[in-house]
Protein backbone atom coordinates (compact mmCIF):
# COMPACT_ATOMS: atom_id res chain seq x y z
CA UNK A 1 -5.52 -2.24 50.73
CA UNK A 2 -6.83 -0.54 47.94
CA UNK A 3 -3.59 -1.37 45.60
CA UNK A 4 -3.83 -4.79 46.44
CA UNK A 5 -7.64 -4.92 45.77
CA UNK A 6 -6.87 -3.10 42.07
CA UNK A 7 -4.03 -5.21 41.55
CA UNK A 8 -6.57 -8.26 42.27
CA UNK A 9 -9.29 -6.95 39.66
CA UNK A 10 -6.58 -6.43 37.03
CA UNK A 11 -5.22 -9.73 37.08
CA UNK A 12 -8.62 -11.46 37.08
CA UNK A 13 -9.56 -9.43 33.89
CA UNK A 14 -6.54 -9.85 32.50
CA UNK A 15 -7.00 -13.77 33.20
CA UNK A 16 -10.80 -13.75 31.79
CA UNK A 17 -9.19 -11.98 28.95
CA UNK A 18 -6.91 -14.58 27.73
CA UNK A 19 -9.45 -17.39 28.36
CA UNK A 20 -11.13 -15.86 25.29
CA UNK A 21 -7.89 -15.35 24.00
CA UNK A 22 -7.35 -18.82 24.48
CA UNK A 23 -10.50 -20.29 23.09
CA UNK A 24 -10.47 -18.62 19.70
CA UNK A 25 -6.74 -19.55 19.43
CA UNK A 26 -7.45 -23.20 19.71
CA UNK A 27 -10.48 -23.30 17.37
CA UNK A 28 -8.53 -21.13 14.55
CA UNK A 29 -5.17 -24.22 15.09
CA UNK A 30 -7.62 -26.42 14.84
CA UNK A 31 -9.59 -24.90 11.09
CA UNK A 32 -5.38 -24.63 10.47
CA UNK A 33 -4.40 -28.15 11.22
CA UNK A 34 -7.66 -30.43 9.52
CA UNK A 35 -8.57 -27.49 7.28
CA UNK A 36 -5.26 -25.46 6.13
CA UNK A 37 -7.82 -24.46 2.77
CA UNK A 38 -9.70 -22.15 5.03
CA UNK A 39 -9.13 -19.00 5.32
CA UNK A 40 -9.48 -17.85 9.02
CA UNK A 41 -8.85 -14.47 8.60
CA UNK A 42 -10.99 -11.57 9.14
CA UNK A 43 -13.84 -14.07 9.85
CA UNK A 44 -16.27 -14.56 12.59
CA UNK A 45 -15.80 -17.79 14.43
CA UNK A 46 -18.56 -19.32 15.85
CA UNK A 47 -18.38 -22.86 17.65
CA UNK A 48 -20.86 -24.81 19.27
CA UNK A 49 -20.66 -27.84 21.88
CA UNK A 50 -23.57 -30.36 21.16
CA UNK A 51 -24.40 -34.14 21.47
CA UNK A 52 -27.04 -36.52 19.63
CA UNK A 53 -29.01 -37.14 23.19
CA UNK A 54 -29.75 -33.18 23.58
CA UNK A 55 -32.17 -31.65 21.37
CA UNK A 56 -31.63 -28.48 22.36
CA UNK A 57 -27.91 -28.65 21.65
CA UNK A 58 -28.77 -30.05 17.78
CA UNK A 59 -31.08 -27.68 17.52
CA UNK A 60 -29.10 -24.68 18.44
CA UNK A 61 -26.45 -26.41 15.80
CA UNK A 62 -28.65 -26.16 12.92
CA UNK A 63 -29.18 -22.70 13.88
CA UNK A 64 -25.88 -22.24 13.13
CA UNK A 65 -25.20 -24.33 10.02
CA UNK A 66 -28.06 -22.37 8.63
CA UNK A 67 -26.26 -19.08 9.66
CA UNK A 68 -23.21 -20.04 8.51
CA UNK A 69 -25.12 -21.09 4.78
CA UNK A 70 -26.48 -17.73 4.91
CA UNK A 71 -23.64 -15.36 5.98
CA UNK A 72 -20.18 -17.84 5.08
CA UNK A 73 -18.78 -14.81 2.94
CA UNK A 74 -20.81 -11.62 3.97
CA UNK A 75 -19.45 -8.01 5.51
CA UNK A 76 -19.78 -8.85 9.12
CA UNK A 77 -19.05 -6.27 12.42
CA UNK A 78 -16.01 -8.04 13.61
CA UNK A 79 -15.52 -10.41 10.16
CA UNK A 80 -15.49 -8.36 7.26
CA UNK A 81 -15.24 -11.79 5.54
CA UNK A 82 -17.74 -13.37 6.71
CA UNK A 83 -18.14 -16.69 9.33
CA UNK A 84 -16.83 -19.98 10.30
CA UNK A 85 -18.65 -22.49 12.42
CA UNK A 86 -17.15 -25.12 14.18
CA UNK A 87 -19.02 -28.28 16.35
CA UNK A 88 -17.80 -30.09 19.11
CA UNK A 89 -19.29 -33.32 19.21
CA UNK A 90 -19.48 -34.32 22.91
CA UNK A 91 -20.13 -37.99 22.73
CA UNK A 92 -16.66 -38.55 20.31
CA UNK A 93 -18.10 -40.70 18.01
CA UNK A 94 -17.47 -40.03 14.13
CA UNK A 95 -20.30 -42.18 13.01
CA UNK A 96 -22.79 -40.06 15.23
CA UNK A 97 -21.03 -37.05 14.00
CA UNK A 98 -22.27 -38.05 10.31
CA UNK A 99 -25.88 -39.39 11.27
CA UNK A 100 -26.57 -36.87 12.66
CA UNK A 101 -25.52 -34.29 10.46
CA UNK A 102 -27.29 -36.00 7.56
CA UNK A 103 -30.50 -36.62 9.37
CA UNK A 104 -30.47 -32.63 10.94
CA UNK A 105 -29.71 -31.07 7.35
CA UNK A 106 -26.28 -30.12 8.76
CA UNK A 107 -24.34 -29.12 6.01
CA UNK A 108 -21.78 -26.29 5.84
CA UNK A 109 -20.66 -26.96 9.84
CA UNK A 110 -17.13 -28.14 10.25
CA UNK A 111 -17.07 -31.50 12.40
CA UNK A 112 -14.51 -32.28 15.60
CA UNK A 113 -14.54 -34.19 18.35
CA UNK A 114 -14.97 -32.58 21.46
CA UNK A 115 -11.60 -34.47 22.80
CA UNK A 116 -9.17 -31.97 20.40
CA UNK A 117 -10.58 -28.94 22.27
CA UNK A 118 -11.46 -27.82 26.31
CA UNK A 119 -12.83 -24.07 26.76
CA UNK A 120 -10.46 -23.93 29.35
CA UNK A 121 -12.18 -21.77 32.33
CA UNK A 122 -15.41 -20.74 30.75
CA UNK A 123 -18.68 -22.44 31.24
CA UNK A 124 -19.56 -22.66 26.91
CA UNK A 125 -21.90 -24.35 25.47
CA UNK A 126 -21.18 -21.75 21.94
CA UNK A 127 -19.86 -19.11 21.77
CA UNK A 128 -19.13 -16.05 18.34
CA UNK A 129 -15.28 -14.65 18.45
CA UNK A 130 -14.49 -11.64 15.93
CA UNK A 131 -11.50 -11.63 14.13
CA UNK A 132 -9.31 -10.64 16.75
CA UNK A 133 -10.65 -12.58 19.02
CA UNK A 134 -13.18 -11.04 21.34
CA UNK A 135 -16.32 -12.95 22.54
CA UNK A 136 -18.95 -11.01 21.19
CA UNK A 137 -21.88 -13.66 21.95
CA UNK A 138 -21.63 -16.72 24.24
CA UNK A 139 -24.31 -19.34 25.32
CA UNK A 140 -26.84 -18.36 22.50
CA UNK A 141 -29.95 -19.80 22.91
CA UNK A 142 -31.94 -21.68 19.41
CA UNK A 143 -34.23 -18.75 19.51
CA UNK A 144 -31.06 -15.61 19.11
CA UNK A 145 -28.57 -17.31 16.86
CA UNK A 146 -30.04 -16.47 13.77
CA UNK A 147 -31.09 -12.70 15.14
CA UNK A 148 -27.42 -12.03 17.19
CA UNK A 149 -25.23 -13.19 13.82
CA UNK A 150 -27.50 -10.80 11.40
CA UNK A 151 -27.45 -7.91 14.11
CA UNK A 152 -23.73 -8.09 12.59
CA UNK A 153 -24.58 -7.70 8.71
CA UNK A 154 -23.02 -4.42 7.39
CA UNK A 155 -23.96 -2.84 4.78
């Protein structure tokens, strides 16, 4: 009984494991495929999920455009190289994408449509991957972006 139970836990980290795994893979094929001039590694990568009819969710994305301003090529824990941020636009619609980016003072955030990506068995709404890959924040509220990403600096 106790085998099986161990066996059990094992696999279910293992599985949580590669979700993250998983996640961070996608995003970094993603920067690859519509932006092969980035350079991905030894980078944070930070993403968040947000749409023009939640304020929280646009506010929590200028967080992290303003982060990502700030800290795009500084010695990070995790990204000696500094950060990428990536937004999923849930409501797919390029024009809203721009609007909104424009009228927010979005400006260093890379743009995609939440349709090329699925955080496949995590409840994310953003989330900050190190270089290798490991969720080190997820679900940031507006108020720790700024704080969580500069708890990082090095110097």
């Amino acid at each position: 009984m106790k085998k099986t139970l161990l066996i059990l836990t094992l696999f279910l980290f293992c599985n949580l494991g590669n979700s993250q795994t998983d996640t961070f893979q996608k995003i970094k094929d993603l920067l690859q495929q519509y932006h092969p001039e980035l350079n991905t590694e030894n980078k944070l990568i930070a993403f968040t999920m947000w749409s023009s009819e939640d304020k929280e969710s646009r506010e929590i994305l200028k967080r992290f455009d303003k982060v990502y301003t700030y800290y795009e090529f500084a010695k990070l824990k995790g990204g000696s190289k500094g950060l990428i941020v990536v937004a999923f636009n849930q409501t797919n619609s390029e024009s809203t994408t721009q609007i909104c980016f424009h009228k927010d003072g979005v400006l260093k955030t890379i743009a995609f449509n939440a349709n090329l990506f699925e955080a496949t068995g995590l409840d994310l709404k953003n989330a900050v991957f190190d270089s290798n890959g490991k969720m080190i924040f997820k679900n940031l509220t507006k108020d720790l972006v700024v704080e969580s990403i500069h708890q990082r600096v090095t110097r």
